[in-house]
C-alpha atoms as a PDB file:
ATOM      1  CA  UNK A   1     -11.189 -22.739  16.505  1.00  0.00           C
ATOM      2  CA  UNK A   2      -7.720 -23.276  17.894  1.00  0.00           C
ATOM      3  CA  UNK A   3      -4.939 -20.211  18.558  1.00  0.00           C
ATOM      4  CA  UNK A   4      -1.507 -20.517  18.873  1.00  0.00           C
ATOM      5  CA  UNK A   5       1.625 -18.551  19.179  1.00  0.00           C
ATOM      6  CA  UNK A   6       3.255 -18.707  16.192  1.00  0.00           C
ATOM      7  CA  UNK A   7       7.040 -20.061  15.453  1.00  0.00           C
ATOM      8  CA  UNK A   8       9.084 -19.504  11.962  1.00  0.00           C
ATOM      9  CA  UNK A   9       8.139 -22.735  11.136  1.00  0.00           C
ATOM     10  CA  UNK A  10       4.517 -22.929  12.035  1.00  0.00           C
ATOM     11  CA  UNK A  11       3.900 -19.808  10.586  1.00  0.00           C
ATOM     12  CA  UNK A  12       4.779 -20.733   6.820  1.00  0.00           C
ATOM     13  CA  UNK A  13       1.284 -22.579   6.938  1.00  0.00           C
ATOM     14  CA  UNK A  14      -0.344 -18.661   7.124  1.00  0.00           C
ATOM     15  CA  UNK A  15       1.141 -17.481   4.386  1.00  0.00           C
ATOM     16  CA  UNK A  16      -1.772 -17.500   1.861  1.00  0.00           C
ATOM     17  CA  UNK A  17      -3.144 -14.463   4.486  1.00  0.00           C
ATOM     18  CA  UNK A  18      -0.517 -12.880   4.446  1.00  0.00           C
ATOM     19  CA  UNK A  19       0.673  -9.491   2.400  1.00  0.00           C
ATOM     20  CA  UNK A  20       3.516 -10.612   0.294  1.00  0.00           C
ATOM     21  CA  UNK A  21       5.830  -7.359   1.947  1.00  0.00           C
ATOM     22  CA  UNK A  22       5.550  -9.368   5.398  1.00  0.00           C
ATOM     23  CA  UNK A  23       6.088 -13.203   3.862  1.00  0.00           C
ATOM     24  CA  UNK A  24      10.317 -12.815   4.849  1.00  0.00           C
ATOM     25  CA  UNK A  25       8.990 -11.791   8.727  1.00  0.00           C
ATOM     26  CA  UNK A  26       7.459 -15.021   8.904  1.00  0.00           C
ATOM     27  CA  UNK A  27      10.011 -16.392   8.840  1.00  0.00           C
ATOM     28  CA  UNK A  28      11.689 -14.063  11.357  1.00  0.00           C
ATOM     29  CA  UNK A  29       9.366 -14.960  14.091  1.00  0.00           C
ATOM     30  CA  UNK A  30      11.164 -15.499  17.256  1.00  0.00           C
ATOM     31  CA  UNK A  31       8.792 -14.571  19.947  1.00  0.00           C
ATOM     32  CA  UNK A  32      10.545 -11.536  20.729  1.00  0.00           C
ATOM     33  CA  UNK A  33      11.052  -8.999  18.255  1.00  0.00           C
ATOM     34  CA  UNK A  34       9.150 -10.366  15.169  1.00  0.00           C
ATOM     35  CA  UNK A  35       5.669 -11.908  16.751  1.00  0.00           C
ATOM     36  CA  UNK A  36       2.490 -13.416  15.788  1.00  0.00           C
ATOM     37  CA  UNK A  37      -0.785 -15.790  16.458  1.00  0.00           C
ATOM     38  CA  UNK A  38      -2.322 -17.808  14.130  1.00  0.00           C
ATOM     39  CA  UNK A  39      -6.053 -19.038  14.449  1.00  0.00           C
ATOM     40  CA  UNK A  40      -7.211 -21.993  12.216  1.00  0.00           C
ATOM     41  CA  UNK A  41     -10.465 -24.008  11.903  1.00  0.00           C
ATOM     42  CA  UNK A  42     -10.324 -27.691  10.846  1.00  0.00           C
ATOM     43  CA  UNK A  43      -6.593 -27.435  10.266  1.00  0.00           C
ATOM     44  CA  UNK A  44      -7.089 -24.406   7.908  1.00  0.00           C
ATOM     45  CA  UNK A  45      -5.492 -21.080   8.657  1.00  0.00           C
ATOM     46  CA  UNK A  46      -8.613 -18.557   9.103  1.00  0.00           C
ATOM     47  CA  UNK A  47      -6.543 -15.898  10.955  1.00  0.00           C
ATOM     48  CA  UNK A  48      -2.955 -14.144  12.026  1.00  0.00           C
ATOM     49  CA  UNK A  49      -1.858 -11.107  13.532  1.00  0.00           C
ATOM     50  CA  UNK A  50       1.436  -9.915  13.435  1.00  0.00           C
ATOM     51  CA  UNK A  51       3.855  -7.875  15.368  1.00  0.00           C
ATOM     52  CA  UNK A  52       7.476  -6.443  15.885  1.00  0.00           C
ATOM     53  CA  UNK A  53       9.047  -4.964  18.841  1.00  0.00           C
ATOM     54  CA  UNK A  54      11.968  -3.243  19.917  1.00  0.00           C
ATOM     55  CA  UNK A  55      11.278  -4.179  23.714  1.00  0.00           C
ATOM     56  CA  UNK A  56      15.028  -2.118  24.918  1.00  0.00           C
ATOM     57  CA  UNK A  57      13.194   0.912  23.802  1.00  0.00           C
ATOM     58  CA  UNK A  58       9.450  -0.271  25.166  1.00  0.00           C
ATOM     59  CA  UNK A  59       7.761  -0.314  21.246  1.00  0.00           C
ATOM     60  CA  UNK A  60       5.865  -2.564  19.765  1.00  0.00           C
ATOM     61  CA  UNK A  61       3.657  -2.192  16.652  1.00  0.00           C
ATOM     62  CA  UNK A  62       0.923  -4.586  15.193  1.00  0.00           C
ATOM     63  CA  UNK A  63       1.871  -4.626  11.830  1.00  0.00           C
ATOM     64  CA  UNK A  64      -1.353  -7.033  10.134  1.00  0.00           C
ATOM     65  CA  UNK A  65      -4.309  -8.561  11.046  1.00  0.00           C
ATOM     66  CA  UNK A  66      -6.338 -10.699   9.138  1.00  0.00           C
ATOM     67  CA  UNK A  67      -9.524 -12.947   9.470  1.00  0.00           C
ATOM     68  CA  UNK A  68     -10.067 -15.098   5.957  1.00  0.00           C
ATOM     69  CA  UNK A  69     -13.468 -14.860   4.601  1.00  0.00           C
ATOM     70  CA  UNK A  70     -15.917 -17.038   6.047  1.00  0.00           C
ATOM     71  CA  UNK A  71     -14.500 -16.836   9.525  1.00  0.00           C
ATOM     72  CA  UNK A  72     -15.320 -12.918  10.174  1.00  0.00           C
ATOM     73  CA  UNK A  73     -18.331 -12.234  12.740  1.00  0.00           C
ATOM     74  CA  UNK A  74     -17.389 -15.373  15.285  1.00  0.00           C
ATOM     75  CA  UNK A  75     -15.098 -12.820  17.283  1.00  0.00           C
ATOM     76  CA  UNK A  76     -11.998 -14.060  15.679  1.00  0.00           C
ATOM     77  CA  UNK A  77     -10.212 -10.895  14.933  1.00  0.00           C
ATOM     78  CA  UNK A  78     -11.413  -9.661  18.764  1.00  0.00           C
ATOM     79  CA  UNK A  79      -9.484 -12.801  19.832  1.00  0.00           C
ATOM     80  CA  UNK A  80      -6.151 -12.281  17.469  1.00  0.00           C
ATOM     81  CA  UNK A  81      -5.871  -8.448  18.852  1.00  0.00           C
ATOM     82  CA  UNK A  82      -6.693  -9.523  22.182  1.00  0.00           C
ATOM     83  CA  UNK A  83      -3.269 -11.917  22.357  1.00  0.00           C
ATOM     84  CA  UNK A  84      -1.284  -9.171  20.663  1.00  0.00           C
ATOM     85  CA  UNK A  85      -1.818  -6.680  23.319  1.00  0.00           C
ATOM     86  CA  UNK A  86      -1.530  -8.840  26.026  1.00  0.00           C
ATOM     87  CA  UNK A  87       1.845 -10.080  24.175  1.00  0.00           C
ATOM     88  CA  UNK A  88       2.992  -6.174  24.094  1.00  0.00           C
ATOM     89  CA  UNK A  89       1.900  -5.901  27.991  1.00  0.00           C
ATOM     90  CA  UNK A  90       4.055  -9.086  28.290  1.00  0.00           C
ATOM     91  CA  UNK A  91       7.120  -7.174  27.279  1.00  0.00           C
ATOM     92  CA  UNK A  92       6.810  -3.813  29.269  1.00  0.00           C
ATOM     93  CA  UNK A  93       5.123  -1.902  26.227  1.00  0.00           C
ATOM     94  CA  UNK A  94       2.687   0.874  27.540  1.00  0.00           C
ATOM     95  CA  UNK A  95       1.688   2.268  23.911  1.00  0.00           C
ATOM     96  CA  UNK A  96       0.513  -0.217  21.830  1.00  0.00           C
ATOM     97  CA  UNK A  97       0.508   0.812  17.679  1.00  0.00           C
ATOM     98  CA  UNK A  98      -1.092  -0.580  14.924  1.00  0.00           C
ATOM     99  CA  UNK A  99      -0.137   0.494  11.281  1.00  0.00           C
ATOM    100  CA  UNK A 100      -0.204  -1.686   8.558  1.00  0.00           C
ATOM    101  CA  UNK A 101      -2.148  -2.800   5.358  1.00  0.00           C
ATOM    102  CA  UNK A 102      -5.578  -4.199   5.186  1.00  0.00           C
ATOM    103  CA  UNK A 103      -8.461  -5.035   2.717  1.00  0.00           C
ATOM    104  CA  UNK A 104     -10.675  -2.585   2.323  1.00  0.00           C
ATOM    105  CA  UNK A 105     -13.718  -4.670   2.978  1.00  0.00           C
ATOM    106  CA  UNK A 106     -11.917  -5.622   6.430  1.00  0.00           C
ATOM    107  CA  UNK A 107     -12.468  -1.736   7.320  1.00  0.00           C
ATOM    108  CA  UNK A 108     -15.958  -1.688   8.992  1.00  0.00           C
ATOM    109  CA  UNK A 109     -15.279  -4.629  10.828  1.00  0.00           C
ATOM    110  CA  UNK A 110     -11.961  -4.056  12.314  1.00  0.00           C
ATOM    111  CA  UNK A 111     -12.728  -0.605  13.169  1.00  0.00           C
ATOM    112  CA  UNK A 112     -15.452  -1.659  15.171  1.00  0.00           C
ATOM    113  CA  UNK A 113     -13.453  -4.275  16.999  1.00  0.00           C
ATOM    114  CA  UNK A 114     -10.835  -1.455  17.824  1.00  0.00           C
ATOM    115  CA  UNK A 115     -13.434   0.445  19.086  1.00  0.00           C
ATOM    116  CA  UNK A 116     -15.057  -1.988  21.465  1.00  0.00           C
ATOM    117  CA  UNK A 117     -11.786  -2.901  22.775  1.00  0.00           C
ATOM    118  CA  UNK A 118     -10.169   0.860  23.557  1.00  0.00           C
ATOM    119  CA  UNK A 119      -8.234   1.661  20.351  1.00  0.00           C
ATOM    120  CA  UNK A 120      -8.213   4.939  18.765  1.00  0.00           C
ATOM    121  CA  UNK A 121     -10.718   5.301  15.512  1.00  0.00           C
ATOM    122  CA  UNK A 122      -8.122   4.125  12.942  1.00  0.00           C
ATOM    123  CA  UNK A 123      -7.453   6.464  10.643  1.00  0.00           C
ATOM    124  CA  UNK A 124      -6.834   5.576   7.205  1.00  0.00           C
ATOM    125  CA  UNK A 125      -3.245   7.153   5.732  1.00  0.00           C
ATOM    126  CA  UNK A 126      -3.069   5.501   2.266  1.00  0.00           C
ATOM    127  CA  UNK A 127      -4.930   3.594  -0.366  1.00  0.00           C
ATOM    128  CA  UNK A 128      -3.267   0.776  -2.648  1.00  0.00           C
ATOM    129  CA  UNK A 129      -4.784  -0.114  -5.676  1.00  0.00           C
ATOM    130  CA  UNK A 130      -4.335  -2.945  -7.780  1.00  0.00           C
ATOM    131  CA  UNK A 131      -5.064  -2.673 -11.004  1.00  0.00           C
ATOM    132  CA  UNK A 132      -5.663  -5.035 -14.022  1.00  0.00           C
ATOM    133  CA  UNK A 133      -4.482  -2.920 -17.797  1.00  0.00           C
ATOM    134  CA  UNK A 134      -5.908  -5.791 -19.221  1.00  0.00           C
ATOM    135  CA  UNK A 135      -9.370  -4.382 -18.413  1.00  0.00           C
ATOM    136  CA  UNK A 136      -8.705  -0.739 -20.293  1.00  0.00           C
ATOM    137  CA  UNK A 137     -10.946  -1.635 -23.029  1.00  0.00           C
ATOM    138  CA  UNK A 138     -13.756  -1.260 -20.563  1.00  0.00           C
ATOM    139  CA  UNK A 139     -12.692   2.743 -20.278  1.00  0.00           C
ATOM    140  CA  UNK A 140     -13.930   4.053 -23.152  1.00  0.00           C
ATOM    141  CA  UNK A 141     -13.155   7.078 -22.575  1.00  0.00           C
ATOM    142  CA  UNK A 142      -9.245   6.198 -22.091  1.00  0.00           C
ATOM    143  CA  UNK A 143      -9.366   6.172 -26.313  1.00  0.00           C
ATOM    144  CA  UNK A 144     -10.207   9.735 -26.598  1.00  0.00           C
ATOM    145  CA  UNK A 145      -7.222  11.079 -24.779  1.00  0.00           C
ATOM    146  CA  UNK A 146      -4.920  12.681 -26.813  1.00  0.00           C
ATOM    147  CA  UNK A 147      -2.158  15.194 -26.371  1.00  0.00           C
ATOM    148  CA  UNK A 148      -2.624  18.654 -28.470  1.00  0.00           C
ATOM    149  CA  UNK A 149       0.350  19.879 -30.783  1.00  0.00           C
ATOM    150  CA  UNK A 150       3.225  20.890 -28.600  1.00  0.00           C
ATOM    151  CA  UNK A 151       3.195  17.922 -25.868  1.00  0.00           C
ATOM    152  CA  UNK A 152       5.147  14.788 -26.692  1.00  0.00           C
ATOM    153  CA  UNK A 153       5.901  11.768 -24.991  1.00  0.00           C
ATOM    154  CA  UNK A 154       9.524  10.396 -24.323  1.00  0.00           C
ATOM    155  CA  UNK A 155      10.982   7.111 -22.530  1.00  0.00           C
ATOM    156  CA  UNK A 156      12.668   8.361 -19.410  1.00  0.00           C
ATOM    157  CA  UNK A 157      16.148   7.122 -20.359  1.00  0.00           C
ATOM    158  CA  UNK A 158      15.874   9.523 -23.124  1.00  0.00           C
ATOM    159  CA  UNK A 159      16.094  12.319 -20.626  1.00  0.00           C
ATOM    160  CA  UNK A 160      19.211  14.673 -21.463  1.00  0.00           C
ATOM    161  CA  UNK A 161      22.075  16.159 -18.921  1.00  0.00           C
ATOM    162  CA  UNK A 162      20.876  19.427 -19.300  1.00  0.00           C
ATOM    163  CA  UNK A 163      17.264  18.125 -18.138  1.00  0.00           C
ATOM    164  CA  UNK A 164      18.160  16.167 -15.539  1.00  0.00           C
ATOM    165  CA  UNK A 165      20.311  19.362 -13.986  1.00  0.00           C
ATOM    166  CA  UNK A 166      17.094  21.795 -15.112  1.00  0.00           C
ATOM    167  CA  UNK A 167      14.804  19.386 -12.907  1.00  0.00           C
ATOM    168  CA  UNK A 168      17.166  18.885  -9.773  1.00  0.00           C
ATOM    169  CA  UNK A 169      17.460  22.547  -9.975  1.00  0.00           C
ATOM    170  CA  UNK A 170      13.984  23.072  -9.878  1.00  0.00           C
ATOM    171  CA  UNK A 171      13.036  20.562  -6.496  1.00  0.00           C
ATOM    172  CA  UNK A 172      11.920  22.609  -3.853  1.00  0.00           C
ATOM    173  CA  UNK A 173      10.478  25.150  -6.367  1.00  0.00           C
ATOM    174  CA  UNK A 174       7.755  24.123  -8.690  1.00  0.00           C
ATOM    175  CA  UNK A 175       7.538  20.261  -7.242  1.00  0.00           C
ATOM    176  CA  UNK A 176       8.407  18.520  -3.762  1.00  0.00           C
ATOM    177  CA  UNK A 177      11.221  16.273  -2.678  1.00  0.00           C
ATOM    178  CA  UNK A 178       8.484  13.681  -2.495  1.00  0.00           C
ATOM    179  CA  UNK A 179       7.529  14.058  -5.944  1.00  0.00           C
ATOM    180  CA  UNK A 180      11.372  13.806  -7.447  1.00  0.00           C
ATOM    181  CA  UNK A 181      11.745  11.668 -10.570  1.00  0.00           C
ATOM    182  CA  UNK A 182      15.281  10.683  -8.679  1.00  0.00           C
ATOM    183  CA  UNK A 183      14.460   9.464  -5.186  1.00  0.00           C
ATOM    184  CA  UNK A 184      15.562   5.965  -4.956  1.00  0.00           C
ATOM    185  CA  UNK A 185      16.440   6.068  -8.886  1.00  0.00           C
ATOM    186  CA  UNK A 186      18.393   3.261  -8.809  1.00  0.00           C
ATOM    187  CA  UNK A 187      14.997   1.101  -8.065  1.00  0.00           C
ATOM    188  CA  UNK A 188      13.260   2.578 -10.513  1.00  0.00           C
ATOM    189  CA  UNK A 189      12.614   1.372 -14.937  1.00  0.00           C
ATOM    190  CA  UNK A 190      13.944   3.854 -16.589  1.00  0.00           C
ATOM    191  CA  UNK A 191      12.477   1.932 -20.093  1.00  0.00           C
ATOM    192  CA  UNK A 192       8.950   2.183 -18.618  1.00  0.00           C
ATOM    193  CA  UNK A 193       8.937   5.079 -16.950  1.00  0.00           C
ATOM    194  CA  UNK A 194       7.539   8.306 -18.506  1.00  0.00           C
ATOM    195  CA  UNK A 195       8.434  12.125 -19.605  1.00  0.00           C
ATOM    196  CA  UNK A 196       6.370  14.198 -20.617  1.00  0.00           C
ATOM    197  CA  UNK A 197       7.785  17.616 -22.662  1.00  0.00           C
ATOM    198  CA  UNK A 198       6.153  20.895 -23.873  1.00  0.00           C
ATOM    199  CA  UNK A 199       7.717  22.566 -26.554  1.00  0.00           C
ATOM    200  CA  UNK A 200      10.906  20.560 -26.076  1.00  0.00           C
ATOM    201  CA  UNK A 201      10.747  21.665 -22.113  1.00  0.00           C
ATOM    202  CA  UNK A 202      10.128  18.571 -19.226  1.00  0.00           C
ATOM    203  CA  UNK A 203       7.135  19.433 -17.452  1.00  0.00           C
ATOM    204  CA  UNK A 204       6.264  15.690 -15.871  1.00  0.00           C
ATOM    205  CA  UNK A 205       6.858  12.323 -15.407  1.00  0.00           C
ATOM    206  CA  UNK A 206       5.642   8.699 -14.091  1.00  0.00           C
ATOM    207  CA  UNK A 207       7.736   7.111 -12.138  1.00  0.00           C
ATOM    208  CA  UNK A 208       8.065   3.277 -12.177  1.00  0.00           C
ATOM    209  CA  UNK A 209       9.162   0.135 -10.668  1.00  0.00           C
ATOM    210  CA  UNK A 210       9.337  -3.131 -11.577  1.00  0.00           C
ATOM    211  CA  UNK A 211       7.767  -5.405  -8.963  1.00  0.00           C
ATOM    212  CA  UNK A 212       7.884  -8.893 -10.236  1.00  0.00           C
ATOM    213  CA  UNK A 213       7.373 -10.856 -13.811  1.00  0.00           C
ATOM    214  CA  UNK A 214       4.241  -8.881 -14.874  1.00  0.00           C
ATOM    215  CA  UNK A 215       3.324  -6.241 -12.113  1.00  0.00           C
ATOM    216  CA  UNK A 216       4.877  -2.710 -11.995  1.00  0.00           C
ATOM    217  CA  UNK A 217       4.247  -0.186  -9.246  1.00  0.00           C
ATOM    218  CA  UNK A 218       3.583   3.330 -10.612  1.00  0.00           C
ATOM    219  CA  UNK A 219       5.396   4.875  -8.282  1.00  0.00           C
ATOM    220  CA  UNK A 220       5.741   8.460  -8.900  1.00  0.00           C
ATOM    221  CA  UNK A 221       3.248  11.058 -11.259  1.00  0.00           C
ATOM    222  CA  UNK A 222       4.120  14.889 -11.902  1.00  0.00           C
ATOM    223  CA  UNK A 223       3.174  17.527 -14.397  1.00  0.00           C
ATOM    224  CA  UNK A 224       3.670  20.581 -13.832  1.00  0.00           C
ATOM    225  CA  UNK A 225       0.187  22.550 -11.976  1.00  0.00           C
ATOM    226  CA  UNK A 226      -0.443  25.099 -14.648  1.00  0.00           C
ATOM    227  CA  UNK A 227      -1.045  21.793 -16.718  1.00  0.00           C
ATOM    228  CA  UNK A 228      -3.183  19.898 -14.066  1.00  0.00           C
ATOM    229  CA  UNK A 229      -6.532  21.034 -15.109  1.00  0.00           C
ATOM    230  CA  UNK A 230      -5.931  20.277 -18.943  1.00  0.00           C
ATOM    231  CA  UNK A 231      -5.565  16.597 -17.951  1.00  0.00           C
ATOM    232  CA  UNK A 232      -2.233  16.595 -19.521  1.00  0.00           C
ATOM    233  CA  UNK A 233      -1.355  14.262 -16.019  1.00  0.00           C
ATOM    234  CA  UNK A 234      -4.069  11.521 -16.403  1.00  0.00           C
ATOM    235  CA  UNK A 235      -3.105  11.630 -20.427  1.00  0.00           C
ATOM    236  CA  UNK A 236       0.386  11.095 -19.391  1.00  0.00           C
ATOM    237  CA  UNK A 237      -0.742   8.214 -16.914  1.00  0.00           C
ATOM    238  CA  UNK A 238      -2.983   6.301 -19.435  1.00  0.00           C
ATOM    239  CA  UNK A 239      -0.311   6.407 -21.970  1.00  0.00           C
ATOM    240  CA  UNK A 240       2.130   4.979 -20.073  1.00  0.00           C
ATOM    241  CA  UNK A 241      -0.312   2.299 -18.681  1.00  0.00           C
ATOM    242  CA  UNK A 242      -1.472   1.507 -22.500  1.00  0.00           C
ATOM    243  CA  UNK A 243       2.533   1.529 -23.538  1.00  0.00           C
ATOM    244  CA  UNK A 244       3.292  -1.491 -21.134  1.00  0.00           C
ATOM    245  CA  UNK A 245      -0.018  -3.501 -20.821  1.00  0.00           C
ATOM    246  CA  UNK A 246       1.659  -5.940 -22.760  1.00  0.00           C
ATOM    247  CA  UNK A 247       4.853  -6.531 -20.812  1.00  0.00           C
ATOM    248  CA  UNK A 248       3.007  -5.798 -17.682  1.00  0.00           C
ATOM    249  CA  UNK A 249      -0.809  -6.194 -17.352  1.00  0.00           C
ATOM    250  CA  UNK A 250      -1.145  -5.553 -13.635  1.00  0.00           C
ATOM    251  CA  UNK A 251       0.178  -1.979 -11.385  1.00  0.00           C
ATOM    252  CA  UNK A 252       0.058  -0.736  -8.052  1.00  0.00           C
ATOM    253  CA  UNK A 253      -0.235   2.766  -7.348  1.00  0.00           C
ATOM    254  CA  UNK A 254      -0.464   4.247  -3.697  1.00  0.00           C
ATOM    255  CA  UNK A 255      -2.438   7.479  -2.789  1.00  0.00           C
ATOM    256  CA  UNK A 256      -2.397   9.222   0.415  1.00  0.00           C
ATOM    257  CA  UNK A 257      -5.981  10.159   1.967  1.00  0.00           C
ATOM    258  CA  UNK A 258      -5.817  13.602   1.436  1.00  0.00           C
ATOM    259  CA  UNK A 259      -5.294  12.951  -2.224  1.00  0.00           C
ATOM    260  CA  UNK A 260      -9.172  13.785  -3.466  1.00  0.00           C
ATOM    261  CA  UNK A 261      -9.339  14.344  -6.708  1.00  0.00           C
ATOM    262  CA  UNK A 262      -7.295  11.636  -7.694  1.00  0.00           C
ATOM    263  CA  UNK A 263      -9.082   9.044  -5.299  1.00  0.00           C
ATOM    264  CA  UNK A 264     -12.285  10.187  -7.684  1.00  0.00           C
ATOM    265  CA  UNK A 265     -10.668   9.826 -10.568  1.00  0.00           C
ATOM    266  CA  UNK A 266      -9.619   6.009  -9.617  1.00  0.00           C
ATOM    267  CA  UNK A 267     -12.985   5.221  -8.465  1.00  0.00           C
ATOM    268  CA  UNK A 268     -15.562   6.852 -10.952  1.00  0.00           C
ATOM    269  CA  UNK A 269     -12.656   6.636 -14.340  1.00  0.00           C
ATOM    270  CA  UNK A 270     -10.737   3.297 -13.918  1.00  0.00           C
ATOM    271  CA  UNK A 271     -12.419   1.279 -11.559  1.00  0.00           C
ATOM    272  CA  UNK A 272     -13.473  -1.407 -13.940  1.00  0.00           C
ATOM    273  CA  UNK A 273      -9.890  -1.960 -13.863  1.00  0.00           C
ATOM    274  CA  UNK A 274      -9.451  -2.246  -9.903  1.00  0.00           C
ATOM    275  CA  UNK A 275      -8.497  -5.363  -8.661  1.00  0.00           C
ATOM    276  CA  UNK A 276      -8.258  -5.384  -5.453  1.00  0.00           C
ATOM    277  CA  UNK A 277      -8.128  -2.221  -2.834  1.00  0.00           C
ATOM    278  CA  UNK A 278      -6.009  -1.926   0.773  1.00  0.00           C
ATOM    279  CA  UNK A 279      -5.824   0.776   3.043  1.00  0.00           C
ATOM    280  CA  UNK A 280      -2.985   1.499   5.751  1.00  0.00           C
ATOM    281  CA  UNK A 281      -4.538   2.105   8.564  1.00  0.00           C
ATOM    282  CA  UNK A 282      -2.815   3.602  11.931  1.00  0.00           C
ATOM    283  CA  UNK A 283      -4.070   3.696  15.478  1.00  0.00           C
ATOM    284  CA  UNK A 284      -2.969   3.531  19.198  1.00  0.00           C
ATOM    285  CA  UNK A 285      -3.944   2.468  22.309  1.00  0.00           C
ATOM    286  CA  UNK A 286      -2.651   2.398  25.916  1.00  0.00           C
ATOM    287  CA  UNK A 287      -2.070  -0.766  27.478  1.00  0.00           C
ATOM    288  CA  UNK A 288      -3.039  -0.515  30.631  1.00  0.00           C
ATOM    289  CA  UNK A 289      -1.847  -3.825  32.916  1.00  0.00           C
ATOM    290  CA  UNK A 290      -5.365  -6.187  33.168  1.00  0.00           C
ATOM    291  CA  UNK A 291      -6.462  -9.092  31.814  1.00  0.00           C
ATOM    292  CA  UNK A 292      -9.806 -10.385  30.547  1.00  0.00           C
ATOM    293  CA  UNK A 293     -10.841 -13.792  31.012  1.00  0.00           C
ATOM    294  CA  UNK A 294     -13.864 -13.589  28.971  1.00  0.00           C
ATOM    295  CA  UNK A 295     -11.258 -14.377  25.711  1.00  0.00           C
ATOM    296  CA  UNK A 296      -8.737 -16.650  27.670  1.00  0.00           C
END
């Protein structure tokens, strides 16, 4: 196995392990604020962790780690985390941070490395899923759902003045800032995206955002809560998933931890259509000024 500190240009040959939202750091890598190590075997990347700092304010913050398959259990990922905090020592940072995305599957693994080398338990924050509409034929029960007489479906761009003001009105009151159909609207589909009326009255909406080619990220799902428990949200979801499986057979959604009954609905309803599953993680440690030979 060889390690190396990485530059801009010898870190475009990690990119296959890296999450697409950090490929542009890679090529930011200076040393100084935007960090990393790579670890390769044969000439084949196996492993990188990366970093940024803002070393005038004494922060730093390990942003990914990954070990490819087939090079886990060799102490690889002990090795990459042991470089990043002596790289954060190296520029006066007492707190070390790690919050960022990994695989699911990486969870056991790098929580026990963590562990053995005086991190916090990390604590998962969110889950990502990525999902394949391609595979809704497998959830039979997804062709049951209908809505009962009084419930109708509408593009979002069909929304009217008077609705828009109605809903603005109503933020704070019978939904959070964090579940507006407006924050960052002008990154948002409004041809995708979803409404959801009763009796002519909005009562929810999905939220979402074009991503690339074929992938959209659901970013945003409402209904009002006097609704929850007749499903009229997951019917609202499904619909809008079935409306634009053609144009886009693949979605992210995010869910924070705390989120339980709609983590169980993604596991035990769709997950024949789960691709692939990531967790952000967070977790601190203080860097105390030693070294350990044992990994030099």
């Amino acid at each position: 196995m060889q390690l190396e500190e990485l530059t801009a240009s010898t870190a475009r040959a990690y990119k296959s392990l890296v999450h697409p939202k950090y490929l542009e750091g890679l090529d930011q890598i200076n040393g100084s604020s935007v960090w990393g190590f790579g670890a390769s075997n044969n000439n084949q990347p196996a492993g990188i962790v990366l970093g940024r700092s803002a070393v005038s304010e004494g922060q730093a913050k390990i942003i990914e780690l990954v070990v490819a398959e087939g090079h886990q259990r060799r102490g690889m990922g002990m090795k990459l985390l042991w470089h990043a905090e002596q790289k954060m020592r190296e520029q006066g940072v007492s707190d070390g941070q790690f919050a960022g995305f990994i695989k699911a599957q990486d969870f056991p693994w790098l929580s026990k490395i963590a562990i053995r080398e005086g991190w916090q338990l990390p604590k998962v924050k969110t889950y990502m899923y990525t999902l394949g509409s391609m595979r809704l034929g497998e959830c039979q029960w997804v062709e049951r759902l209908s809505l009962p007489e009084g419930f109708t479906l509408f593009p979002w761009k069909d929304l009217t003045p008077a609705e828009r003001l109605e809903i603005e009105q109503g933020e704070g009151q019978w939904y959070t800032s964090l579940l507006s159909p407006f924050f960052e609207e002008g990154k948002f589909d409004p041809d995708y995206s979803t409404g959801l009326r009763y009796q002519g009255k909005v009562i929810g909406w999905v939220i979402v955002q074009r991503m690339a080619g074929n992938l959209l990220l659901y970013k945003t799902m409402f209904v009002q809560e006097k609704y929850q428990k007749q499903a009229r949200g997951i019917t609202l979801l499904m619909k809008t998933i079935a409306q634009v499986q053609p144009a886009f057979p693949f979605g992210i959604c995010f869910i924070e931890h705390d989120n339980e009954p709609m983590l169980r609905f993604m596991e035990r309803r769709l997950g024949p259509t789960i691709l692939h599953r990531k967790l952000w993680i967070e977790t601190t440690k203080v860097l105390a000024r030693q070294y350990a030979d044992h990994l030099c």
